[in-house]
Protein backbone atom coordinates (compact mmCIF):
# COMPACT_ATOMS: atom_id res chain seq x y z
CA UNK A 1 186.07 97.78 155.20
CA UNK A 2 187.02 99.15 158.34
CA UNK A 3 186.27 102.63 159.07
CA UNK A 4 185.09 102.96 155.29
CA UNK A 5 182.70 102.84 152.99
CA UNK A 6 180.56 99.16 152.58
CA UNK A 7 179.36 98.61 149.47
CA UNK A 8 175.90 96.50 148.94
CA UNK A 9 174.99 94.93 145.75
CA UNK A 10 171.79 95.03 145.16
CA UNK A 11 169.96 93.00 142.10
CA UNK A 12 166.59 93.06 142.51
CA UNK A 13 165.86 96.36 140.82
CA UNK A 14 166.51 99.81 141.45
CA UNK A 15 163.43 100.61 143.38
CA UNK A 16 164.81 97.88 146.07
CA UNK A 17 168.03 99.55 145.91
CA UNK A 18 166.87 102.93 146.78
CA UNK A 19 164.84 101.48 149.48
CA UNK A 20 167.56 99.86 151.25
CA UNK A 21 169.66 102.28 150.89
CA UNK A 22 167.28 104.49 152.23
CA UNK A 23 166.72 102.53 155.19
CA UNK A 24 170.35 102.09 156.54
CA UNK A 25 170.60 106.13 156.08
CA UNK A 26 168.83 106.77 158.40
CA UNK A 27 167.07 109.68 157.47
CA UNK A 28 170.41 110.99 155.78
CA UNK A 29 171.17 111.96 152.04
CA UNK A 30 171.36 108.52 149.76
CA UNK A 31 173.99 109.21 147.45
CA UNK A 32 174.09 107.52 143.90
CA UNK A 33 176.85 106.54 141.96
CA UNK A 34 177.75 104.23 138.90
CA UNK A 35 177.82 105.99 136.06
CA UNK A 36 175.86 107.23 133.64
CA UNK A 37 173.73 104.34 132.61
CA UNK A 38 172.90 103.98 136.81
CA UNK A 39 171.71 107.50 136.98
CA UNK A 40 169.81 107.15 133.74
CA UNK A 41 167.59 104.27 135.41
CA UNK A 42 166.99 106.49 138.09
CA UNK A 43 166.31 109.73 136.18
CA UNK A 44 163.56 107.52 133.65
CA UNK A 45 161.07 106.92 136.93
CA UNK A 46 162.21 110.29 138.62
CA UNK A 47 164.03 108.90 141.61
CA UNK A 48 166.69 111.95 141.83
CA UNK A 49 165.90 114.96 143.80
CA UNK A 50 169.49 116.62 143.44
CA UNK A 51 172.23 116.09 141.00
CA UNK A 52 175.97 116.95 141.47
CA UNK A 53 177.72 117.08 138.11
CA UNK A 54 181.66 117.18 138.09
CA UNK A 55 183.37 118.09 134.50
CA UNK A 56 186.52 117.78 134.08
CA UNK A 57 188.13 119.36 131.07
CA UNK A 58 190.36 116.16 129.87
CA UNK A 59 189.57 114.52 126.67
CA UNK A 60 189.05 110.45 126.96
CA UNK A 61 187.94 110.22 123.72
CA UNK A 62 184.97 107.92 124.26
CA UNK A 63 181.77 107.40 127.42
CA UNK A 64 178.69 107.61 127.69
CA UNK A 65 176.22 110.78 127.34
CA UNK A 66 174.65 111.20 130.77
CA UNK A 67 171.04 112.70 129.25
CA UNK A 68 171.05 110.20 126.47
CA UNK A 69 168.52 107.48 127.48
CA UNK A 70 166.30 109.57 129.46
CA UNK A 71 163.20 111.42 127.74
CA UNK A 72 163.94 114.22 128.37
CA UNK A 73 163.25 114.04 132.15
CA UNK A 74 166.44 115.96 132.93
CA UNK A 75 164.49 119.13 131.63
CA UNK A 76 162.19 118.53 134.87
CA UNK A 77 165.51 120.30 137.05
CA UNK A 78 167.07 123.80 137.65
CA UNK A 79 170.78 124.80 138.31
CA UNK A 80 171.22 125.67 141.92
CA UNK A 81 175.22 126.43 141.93
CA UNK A 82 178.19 126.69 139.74
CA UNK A 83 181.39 126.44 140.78
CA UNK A 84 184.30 126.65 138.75
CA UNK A 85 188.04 126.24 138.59
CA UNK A 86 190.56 125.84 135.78
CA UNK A 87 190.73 122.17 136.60
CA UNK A 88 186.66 121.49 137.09
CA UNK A 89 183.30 122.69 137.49
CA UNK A 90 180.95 121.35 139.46
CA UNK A 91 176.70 121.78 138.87
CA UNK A 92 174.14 121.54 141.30
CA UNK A 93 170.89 120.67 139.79
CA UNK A 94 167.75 119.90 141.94
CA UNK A 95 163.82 119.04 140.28
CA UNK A 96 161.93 121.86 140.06
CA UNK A 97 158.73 121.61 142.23
């Protein structure tokens, strides 16, 4: 895409992802995104430093539990910021060190 975002698909493993994604950062943030079972993968073999959670109070009826598949390891972070609005909150979690 011009002047956008590109989009690598990766499928050797999420290890390899990371690392290429780190790599053509530069030295920047690595942001993840795919849902919750991609950012259970990543939580299992503590890969996240920072999590940015966005509720939205609307009712799907259905999805997946972010925390579901991943022992626990969420525990390992603290709450940095709250903000919120009628319309959404937003978390800021980082792992405690």
């Amino acid at each position: 895409m011009e002047g956008g975002t590109t989009f690598h698909f990766v499928t050797d493993g999420i290890q390899a992802a990371l690392e290429q994604a780190k790599n053509a950062a530069r030295g920047k943030d690595v942001a993840l995104g795919g849902g919750a079972d991609v950012a259970q993968q990543y939580l299992k073999v503590v890969l996240i430093d920072e999590m940015e959670i966005h509720v939205v109070p609307l009712f799907l009826g259905g999805g997946s539990r972010l925390f579901e598949k991943t022992h626990r390891r969420q525990m390992a972070y603290e709450c940095a910021r709250v903000v919120n609005s009628p319309s959404v909150s937003h978390y800021k979690y980082r792992r405690a060190r």
